[in-house]
PDB file of N, CA and C in Angstrom:
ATOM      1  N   UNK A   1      99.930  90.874  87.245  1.00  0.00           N
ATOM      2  CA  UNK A   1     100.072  91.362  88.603  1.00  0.00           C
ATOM      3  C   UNK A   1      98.996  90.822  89.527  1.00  0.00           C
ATOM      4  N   UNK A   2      98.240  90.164  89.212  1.00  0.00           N
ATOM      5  CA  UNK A   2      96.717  89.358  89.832  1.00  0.00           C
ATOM      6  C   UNK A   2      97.146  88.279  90.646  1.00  0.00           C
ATOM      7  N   UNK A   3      98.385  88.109  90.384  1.00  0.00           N
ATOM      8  CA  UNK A   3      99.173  86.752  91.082  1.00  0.00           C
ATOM      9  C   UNK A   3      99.209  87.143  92.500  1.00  0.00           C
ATOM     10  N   UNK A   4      98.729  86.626  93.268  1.00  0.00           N
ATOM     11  CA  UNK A   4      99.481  86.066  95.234  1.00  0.00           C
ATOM     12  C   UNK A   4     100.866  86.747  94.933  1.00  0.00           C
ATOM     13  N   UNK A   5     101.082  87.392  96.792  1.00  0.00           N
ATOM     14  CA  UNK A   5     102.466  86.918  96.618  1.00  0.00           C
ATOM     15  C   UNK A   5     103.018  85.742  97.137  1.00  0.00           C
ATOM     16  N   UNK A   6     104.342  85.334  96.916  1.00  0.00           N
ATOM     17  CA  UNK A   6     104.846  84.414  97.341  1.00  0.00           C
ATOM     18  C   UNK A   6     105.065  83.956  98.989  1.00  0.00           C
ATOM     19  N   UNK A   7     104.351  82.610  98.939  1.00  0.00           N
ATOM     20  CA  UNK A   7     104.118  81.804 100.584  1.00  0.00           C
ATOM     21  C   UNK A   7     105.468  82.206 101.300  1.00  0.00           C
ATOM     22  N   UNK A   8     106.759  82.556 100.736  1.00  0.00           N
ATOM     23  CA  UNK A   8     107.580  82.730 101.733  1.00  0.00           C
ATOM     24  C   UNK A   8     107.826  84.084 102.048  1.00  0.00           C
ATOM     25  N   UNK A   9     106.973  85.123 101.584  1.00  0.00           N
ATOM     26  CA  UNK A   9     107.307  86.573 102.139  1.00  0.00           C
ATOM     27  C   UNK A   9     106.099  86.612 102.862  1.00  0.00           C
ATOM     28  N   UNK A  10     106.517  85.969 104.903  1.00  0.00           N
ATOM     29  CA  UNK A  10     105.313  86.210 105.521  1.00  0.00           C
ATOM     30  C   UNK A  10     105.387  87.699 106.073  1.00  0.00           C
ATOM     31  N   UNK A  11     106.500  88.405 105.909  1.00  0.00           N
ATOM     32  CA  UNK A  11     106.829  89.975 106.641  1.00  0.00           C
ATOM     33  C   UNK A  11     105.751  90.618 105.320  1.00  0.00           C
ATOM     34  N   UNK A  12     105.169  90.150 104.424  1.00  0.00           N
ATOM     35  CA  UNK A  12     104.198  90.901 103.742  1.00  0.00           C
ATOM     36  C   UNK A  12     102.702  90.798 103.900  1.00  0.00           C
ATOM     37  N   UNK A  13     101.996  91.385 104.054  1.00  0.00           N
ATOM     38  CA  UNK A  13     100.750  91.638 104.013  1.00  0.00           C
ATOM     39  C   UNK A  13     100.058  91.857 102.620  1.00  0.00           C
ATOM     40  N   UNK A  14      99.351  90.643 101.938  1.00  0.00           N
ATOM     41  CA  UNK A  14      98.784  91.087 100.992  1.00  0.00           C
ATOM     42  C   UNK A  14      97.765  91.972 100.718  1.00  0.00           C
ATOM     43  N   UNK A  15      96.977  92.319 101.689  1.00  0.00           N
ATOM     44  CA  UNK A  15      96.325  93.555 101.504  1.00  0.00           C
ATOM     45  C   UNK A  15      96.321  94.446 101.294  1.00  0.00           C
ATOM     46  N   UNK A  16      98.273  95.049 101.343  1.00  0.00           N
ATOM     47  CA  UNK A  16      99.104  96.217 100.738  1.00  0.00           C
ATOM     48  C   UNK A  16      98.970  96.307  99.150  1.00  0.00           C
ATOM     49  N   UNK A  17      99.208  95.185  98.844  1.00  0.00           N
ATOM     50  CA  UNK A  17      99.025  95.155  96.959  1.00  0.00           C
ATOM     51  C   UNK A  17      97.709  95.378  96.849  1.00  0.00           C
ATOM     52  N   UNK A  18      96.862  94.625  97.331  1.00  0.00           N
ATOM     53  CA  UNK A  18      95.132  94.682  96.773  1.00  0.00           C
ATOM     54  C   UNK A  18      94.474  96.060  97.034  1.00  0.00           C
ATOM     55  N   UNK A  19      95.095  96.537  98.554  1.00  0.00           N
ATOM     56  CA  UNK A  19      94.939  98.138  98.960  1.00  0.00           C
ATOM     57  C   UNK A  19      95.100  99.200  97.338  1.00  0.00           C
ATOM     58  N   UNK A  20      96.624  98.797  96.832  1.00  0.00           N
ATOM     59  CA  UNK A  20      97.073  99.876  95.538  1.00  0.00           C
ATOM     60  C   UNK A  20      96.475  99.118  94.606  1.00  0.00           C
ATOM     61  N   UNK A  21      95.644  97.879  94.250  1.00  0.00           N
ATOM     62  CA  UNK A  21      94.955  97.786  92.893  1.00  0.00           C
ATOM     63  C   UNK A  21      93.582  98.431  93.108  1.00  0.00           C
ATOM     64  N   UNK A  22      93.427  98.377  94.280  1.00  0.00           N
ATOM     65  CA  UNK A  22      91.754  99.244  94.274  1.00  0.00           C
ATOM     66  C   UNK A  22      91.888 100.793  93.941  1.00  0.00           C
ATOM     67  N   UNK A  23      93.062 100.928  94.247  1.00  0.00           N
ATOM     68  CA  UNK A  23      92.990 102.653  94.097  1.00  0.00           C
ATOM     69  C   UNK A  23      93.826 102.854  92.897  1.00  0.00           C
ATOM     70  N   UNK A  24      94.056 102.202  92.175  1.00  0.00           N
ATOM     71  CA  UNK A  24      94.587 102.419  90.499  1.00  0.00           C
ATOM     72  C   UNK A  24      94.992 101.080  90.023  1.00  0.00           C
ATOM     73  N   UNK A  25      94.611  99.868  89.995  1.00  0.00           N
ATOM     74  CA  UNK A  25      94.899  98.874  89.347  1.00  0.00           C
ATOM     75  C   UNK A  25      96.179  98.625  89.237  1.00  0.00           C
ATOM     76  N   UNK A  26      96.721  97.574  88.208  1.00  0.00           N
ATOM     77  CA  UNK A  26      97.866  97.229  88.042  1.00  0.00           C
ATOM     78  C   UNK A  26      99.080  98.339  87.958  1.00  0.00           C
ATOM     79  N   UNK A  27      98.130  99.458  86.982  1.00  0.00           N
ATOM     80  CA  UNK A  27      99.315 100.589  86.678  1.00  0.00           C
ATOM     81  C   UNK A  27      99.887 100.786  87.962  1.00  0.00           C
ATOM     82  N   UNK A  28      99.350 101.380  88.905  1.00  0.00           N
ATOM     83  CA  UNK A  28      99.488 101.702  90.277  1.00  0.00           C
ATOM     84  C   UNK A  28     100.431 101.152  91.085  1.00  0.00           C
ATOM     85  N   UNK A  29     100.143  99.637  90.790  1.00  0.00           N
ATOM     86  CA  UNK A  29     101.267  98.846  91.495  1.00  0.00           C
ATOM     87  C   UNK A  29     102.372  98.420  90.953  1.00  0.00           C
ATOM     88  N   UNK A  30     102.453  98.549  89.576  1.00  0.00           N
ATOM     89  CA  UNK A  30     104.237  98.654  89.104  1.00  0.00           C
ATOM     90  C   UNK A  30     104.894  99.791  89.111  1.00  0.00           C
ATOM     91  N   UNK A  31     104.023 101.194  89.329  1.00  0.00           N
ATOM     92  CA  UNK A  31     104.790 102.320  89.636  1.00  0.00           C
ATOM     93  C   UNK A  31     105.126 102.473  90.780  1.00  0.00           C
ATOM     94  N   UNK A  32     104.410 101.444  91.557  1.00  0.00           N
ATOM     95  CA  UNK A  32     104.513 101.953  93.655  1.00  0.00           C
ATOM     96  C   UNK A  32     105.487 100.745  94.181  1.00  0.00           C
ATOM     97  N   UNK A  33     105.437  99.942  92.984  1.00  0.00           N
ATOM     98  CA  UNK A  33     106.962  98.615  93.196  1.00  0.00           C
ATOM     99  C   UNK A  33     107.792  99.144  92.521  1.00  0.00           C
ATOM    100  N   UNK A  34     107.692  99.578  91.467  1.00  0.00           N
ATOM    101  CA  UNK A  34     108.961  99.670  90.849  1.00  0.00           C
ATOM    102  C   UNK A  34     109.696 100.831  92.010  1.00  0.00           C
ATOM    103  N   UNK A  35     109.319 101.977  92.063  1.00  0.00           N
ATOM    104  CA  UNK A  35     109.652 103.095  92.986  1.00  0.00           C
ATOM    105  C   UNK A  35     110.365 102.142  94.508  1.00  0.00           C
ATOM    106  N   UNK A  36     109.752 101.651  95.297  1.00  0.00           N
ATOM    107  CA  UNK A  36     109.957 101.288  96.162  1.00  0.00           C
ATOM    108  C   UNK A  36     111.388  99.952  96.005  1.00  0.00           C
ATOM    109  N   UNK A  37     111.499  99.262  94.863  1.00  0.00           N
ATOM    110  CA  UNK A  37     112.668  98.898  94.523  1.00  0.00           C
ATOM    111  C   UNK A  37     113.675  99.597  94.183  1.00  0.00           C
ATOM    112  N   UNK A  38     113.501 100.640  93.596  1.00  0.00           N
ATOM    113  CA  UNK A  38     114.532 101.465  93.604  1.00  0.00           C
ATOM    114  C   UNK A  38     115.258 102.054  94.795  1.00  0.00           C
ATOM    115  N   UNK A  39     114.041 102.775  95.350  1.00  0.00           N
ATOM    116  CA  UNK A  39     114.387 103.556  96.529  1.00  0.00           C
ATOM    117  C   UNK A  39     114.727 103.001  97.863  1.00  0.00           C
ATOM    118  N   UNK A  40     114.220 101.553  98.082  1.00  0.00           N
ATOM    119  CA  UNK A  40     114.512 101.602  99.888  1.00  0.00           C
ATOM    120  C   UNK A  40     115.573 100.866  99.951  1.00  0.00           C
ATOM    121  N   UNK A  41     116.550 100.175  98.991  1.00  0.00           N
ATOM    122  CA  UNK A  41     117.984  99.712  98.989  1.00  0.00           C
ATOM    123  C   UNK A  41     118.912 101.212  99.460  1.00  0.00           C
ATOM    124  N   UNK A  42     118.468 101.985  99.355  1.00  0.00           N
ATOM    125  CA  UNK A  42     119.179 103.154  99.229  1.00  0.00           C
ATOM    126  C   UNK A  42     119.056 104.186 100.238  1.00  0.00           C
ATOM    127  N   UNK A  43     118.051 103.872 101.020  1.00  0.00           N
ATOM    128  CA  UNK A  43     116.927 104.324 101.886  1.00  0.00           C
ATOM    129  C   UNK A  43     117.690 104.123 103.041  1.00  0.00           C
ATOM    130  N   UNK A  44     117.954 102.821 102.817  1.00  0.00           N
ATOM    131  CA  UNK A  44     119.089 101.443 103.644  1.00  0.00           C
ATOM    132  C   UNK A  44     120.296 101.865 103.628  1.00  0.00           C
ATOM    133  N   UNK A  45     120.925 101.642 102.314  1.00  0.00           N
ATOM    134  CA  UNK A  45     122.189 102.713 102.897  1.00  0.00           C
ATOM    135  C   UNK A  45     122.190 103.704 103.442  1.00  0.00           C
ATOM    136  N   UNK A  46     121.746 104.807 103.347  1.00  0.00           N
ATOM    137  CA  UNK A  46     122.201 106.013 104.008  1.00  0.00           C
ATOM    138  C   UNK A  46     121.459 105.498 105.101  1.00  0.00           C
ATOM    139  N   UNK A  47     120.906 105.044 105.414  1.00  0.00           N
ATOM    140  CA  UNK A  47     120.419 105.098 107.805  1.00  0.00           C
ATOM    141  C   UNK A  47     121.775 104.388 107.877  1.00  0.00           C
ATOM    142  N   UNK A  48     122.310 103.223 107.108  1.00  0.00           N
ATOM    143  CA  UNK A  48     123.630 102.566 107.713  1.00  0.00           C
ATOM    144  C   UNK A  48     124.744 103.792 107.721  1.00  0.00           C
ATOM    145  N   UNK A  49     125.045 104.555 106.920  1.00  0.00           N
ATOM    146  CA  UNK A  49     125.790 105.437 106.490  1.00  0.00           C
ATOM    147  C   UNK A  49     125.703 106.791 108.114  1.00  0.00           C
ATOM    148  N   UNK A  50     124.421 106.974 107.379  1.00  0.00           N
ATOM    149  CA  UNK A  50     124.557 108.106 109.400  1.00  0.00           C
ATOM    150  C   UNK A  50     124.283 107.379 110.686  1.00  0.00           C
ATOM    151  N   UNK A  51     123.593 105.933 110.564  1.00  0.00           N
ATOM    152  CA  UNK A  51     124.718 105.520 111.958  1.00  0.00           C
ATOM    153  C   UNK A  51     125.862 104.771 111.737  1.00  0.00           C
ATOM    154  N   UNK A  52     126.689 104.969 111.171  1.00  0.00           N
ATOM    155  CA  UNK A  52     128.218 104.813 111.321  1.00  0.00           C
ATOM    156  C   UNK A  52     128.913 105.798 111.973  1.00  0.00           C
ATOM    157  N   UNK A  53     127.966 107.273 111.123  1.00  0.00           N
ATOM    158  CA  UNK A  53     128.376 108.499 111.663  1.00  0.00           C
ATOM    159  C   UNK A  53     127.980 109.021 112.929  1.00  0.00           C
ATOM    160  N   UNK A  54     126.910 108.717 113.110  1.00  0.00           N
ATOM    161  CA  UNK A  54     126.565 108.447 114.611  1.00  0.00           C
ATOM    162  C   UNK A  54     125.716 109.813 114.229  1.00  0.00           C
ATOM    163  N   UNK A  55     124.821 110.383 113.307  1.00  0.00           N
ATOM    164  CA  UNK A  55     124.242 111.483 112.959  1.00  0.00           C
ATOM    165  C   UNK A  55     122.469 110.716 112.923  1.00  0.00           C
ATOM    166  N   UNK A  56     121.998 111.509 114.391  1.00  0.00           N
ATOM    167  CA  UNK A  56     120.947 110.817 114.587  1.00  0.00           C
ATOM    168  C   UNK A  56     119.704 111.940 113.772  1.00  0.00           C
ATOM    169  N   UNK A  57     120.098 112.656 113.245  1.00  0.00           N
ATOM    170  CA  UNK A  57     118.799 113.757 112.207  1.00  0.00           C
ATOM    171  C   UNK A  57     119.180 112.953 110.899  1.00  0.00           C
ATOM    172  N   UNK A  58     119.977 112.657 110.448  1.00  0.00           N
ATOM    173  CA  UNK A  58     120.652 112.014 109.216  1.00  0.00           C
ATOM    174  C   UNK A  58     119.345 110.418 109.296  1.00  0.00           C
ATOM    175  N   UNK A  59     119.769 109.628 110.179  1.00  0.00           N
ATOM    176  CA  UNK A  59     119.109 108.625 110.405  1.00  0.00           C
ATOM    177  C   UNK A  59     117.746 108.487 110.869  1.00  0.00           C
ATOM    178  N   UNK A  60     117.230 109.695 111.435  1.00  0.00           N
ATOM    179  CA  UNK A  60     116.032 109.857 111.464  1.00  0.00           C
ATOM    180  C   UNK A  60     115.137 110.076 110.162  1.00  0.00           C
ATOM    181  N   UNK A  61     116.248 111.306 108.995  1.00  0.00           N
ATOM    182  CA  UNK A  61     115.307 111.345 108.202  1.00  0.00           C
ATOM    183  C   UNK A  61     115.321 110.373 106.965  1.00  0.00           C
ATOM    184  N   UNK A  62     115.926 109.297 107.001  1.00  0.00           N
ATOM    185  CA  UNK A  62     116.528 108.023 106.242  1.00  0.00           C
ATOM    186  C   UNK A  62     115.660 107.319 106.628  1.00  0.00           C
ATOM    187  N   UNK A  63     115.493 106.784 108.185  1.00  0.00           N
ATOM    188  CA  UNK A  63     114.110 106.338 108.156  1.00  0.00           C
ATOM    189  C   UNK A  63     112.535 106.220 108.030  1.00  0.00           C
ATOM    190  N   UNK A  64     112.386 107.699 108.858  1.00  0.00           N
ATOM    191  CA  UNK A  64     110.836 108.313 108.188  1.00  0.00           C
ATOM    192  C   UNK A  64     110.508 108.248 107.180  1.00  0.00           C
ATOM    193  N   UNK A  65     110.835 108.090 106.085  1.00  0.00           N
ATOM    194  CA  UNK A  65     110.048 107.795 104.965  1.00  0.00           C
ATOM    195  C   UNK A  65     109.876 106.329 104.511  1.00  0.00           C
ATOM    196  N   UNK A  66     110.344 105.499 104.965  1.00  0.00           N
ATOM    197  CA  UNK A  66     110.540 104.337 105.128  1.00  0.00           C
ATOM    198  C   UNK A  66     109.405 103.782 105.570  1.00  0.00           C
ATOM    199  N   UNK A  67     108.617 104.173 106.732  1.00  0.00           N
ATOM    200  CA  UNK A  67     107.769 103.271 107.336  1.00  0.00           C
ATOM    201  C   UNK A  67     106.376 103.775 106.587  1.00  0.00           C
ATOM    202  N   UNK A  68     106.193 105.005 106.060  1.00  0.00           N
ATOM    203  CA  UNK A  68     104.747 104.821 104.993  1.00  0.00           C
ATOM    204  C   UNK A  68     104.602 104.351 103.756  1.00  0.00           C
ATOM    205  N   UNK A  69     106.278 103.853 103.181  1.00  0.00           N
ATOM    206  CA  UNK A  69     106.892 103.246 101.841  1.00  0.00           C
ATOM    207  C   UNK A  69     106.341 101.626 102.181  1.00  0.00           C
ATOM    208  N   UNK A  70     106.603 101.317 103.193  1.00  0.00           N
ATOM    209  CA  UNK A  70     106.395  99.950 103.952  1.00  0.00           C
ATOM    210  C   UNK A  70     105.403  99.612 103.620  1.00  0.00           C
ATOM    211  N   UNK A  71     104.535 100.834 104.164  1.00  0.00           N
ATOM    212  CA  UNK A  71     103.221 100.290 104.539  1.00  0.00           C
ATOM    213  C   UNK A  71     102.466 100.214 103.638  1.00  0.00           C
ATOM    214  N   UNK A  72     102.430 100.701 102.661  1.00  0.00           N
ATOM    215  CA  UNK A  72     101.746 101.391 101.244  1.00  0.00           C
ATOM    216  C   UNK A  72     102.254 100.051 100.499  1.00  0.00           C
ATOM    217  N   UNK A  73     103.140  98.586 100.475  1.00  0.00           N
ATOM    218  CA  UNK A  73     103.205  98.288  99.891  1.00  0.00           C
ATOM    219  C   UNK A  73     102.443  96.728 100.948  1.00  0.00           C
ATOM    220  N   UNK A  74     102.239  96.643 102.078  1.00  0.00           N
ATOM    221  CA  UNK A  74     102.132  95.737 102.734  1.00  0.00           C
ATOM    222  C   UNK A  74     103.215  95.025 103.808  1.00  0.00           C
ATOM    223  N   UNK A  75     104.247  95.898 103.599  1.00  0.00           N
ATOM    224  CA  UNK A  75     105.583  95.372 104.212  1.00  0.00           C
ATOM    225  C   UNK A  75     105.585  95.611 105.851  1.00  0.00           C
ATOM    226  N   UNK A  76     104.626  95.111 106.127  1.00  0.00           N
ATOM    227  CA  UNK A  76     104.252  95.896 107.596  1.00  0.00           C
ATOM    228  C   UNK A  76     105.474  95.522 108.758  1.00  0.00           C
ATOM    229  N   UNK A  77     106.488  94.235 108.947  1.00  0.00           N
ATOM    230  CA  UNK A  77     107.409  94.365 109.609  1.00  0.00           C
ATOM    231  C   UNK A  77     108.052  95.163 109.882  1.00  0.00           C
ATOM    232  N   UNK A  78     108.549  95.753 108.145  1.00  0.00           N
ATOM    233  CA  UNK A  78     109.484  96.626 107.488  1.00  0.00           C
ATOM    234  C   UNK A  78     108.774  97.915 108.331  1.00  0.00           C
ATOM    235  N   UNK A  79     107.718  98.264 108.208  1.00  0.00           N
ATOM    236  CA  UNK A  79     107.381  99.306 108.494  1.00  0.00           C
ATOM    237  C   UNK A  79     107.608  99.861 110.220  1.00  0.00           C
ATOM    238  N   UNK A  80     107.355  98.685 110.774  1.00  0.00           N
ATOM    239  CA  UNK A  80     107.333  98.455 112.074  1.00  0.00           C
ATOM    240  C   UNK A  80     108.964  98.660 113.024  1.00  0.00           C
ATOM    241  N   UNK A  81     109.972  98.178 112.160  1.00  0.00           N
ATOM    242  CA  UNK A  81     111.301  98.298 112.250  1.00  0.00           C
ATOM    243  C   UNK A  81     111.467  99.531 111.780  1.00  0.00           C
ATOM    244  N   UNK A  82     111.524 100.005 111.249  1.00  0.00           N
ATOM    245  CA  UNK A  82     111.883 101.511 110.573  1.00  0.00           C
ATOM    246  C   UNK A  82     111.216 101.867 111.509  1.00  0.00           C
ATOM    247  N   UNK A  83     109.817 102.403 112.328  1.00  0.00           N
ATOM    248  CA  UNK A  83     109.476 102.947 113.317  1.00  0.00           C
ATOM    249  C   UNK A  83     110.298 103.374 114.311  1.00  0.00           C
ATOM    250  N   UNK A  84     110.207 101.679 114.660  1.00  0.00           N
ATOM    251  CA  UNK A  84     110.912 101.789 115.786  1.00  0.00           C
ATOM    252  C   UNK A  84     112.465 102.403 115.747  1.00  0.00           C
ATOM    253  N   UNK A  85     112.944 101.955 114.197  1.00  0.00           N
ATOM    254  CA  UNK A  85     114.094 102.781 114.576  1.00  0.00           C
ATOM    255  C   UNK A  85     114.484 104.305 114.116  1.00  0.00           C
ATOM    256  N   UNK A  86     113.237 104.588 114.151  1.00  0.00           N
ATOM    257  CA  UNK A  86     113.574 106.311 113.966  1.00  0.00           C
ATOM    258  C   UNK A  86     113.128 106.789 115.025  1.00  0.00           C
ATOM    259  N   UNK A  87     112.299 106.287 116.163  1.00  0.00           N
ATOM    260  CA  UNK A  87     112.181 106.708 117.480  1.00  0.00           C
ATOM    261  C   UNK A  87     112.992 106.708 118.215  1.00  0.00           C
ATOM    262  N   UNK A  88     114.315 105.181 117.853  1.00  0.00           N
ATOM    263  CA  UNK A  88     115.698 104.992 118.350  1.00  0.00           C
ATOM    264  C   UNK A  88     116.252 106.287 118.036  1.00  0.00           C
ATOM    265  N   UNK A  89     116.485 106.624 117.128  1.00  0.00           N
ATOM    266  CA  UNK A  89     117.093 107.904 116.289  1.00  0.00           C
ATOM    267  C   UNK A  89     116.938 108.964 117.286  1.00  0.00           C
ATOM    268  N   UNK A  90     115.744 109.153 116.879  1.00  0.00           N
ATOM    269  CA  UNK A  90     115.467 110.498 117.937  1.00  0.00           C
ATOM    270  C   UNK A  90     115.848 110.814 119.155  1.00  0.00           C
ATOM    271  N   UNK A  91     116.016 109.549 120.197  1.00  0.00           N
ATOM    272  CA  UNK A  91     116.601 109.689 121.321  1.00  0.00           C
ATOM    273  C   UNK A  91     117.937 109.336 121.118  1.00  0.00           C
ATOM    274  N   UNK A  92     118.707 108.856 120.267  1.00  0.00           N
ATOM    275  CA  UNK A  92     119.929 108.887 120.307  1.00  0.00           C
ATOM    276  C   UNK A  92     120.350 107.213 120.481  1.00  0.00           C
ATOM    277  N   UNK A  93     119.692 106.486 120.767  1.00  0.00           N
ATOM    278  CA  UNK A  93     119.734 105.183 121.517  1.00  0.00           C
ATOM    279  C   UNK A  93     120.335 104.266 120.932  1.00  0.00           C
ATOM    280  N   UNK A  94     121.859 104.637 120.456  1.00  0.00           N
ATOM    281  CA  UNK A  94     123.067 103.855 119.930  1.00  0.00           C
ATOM    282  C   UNK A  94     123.011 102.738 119.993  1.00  0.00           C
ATOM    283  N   UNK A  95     123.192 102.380 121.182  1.00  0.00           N
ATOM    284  CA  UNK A  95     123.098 100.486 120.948  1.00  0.00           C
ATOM    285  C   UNK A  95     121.952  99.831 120.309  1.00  0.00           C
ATOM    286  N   UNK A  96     120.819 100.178 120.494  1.00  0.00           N
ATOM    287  CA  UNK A  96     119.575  99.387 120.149  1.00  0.00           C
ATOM    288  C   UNK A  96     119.490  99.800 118.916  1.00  0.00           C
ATOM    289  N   UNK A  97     120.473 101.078 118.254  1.00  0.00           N
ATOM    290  CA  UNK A  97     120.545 101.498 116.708  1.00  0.00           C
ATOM    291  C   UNK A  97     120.789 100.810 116.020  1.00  0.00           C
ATOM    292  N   UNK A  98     121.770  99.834 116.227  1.00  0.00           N
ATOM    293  CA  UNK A  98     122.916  99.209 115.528  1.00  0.00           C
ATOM    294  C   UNK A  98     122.507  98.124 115.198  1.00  0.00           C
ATOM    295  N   UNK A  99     121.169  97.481 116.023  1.00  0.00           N
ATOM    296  CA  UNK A  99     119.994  95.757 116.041  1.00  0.00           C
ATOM    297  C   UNK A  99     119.421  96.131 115.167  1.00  0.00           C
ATOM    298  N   UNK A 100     118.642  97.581 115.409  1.00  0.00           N
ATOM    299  CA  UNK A 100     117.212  98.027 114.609  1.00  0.00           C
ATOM    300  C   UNK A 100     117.883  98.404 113.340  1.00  0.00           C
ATOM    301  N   UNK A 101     118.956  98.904 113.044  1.00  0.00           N
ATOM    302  CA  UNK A 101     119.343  99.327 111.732  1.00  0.00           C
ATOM    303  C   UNK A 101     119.697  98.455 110.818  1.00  0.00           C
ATOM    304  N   UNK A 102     120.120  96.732 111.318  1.00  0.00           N
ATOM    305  CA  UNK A 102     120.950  96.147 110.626  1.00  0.00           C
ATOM    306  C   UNK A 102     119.610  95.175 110.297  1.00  0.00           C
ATOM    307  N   UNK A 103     118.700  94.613 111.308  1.00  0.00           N
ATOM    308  CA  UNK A 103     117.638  94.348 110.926  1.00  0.00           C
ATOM    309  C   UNK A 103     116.195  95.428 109.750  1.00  0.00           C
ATOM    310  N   UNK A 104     116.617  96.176 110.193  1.00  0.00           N
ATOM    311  CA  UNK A 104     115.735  96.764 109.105  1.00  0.00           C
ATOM    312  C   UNK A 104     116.591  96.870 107.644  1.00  0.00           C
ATOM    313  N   UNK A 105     117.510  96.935 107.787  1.00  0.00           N
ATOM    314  CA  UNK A 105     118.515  96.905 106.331  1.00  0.00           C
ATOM    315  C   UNK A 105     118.065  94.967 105.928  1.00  0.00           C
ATOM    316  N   UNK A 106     118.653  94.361 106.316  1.00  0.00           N
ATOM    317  CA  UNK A 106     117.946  92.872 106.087  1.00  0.00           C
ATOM    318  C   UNK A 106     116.496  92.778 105.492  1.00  0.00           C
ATOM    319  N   UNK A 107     115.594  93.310 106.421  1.00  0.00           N
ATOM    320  CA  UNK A 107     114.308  93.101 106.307  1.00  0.00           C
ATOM    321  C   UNK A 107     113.595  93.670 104.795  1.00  0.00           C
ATOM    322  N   UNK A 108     114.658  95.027 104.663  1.00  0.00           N
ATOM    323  CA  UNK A 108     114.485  95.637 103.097  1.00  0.00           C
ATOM    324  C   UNK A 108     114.958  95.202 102.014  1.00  0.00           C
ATOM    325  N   UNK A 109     116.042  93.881 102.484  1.00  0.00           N
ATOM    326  CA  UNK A 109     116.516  93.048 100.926  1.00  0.00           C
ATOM    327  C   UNK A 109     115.335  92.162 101.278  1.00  0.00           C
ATOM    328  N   UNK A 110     115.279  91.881 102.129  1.00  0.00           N
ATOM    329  CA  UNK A 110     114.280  90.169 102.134  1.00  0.00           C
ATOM    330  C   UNK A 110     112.964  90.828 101.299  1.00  0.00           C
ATOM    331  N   UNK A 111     111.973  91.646 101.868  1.00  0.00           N
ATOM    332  CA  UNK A 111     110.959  92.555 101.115  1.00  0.00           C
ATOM    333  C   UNK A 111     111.603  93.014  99.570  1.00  0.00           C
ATOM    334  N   UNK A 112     112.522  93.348  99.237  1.00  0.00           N
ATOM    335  CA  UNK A 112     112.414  93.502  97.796  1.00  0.00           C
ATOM    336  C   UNK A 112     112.953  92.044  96.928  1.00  0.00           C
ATOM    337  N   UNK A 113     113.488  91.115  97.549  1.00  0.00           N
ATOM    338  CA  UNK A 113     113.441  89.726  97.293  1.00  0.00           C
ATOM    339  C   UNK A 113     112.334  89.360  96.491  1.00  0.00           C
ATOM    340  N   UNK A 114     111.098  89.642  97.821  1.00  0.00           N
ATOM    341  CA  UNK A 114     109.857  89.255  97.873  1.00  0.00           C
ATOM    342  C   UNK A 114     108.759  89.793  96.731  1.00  0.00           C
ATOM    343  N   UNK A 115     109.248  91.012  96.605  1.00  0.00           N
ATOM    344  CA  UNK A 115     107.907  91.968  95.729  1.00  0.00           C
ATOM    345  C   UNK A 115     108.620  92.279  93.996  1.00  0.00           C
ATOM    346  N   UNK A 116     110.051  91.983  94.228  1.00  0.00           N
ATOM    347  CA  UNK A 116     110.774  91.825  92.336  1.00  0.00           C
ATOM    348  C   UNK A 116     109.906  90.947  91.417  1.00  0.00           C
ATOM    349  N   UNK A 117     109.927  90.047  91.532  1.00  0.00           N
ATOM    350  CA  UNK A 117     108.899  89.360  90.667  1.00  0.00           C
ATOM    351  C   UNK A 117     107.638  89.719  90.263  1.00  0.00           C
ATOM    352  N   UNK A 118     106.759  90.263  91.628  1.00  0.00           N
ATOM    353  CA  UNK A 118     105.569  90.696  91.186  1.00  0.00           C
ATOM    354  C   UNK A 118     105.608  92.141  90.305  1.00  0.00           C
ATOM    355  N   UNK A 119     106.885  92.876  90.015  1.00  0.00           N
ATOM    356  CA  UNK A 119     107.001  93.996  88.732  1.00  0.00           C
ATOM    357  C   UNK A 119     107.035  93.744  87.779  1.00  0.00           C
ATOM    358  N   UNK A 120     108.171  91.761  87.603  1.00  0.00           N
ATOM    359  CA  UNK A 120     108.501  91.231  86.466  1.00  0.00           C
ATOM    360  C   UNK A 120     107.434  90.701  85.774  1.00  0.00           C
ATOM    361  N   UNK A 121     106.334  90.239  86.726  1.00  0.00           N
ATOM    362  CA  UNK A 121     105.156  89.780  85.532  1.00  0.00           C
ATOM    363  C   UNK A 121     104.555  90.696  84.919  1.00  0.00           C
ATOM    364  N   UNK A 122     104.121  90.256  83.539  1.00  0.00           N
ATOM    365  CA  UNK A 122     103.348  90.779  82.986  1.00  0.00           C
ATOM    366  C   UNK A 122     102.118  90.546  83.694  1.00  0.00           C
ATOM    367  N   UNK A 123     100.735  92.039  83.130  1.00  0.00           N
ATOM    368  CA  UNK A 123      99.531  91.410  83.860  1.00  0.00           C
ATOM    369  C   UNK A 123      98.855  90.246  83.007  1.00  0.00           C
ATOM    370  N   UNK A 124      97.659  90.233  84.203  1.00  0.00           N
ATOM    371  CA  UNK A 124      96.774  88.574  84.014  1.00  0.00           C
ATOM    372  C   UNK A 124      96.172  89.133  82.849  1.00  0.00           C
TER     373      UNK A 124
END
């Protein structure tokens, strides 16, 4: 897990990984990747799911957890999009829902693209 991440995930911040090896080493960071692979594909569906439905508490609370999941791993775009679109949420702000939701759904395959491998290695 000592490995860089990869030159093409620039929506990551490596200081997110080095942040969770200082505060529990490797263990730390295959439980806070593995978790976060699981969870924000899914995280993703349901905000797509309640705005289809047009259920802006649904999509608010689909996103809020999203942007300290983000951040905790370095995914700071990710985090930044989910913000913004749970503030969308809150006011209701349909159209700009539908940019911010489909981009932040994107932005959460590209980020777990990015951080799969670093679970698959073994450590250094």
């Amino acid at each position: 897990m000592d490995q860089p991440l990869p030159r093409e995930s620039a929506s990551l911040d490596p200081e997110g990984i080095a942040r969770l090896r200082r505060l529990g080493g490797d263990a730390l960071i295959a439980k806070v990747l593995t978790a976060f692979l699981r969870d924000m594909p899914a995280r993703a569906a349901a905000a797509r799911a309640a705005l289809r439905a047009r259920d802006s508490v649904r999509l608010a609370g689909a996103l809020h957890p999203m942007v300290s999941t983000a951040w905790n791993v370095g995914a700071v775009e990710l985090a930044a999009l989910a913000r913004e679109a749970e503030h969308a949420a809150k006011a209701e702000a349909w159209p700009a829902l539908f940019d911010l939701v489909g981009r932040t759904s994107a932005t959460v395959a590209a980020v777990c693209d990015a951080l799969e491998p670093l679970v698959q290695r073994p450590a250094a």
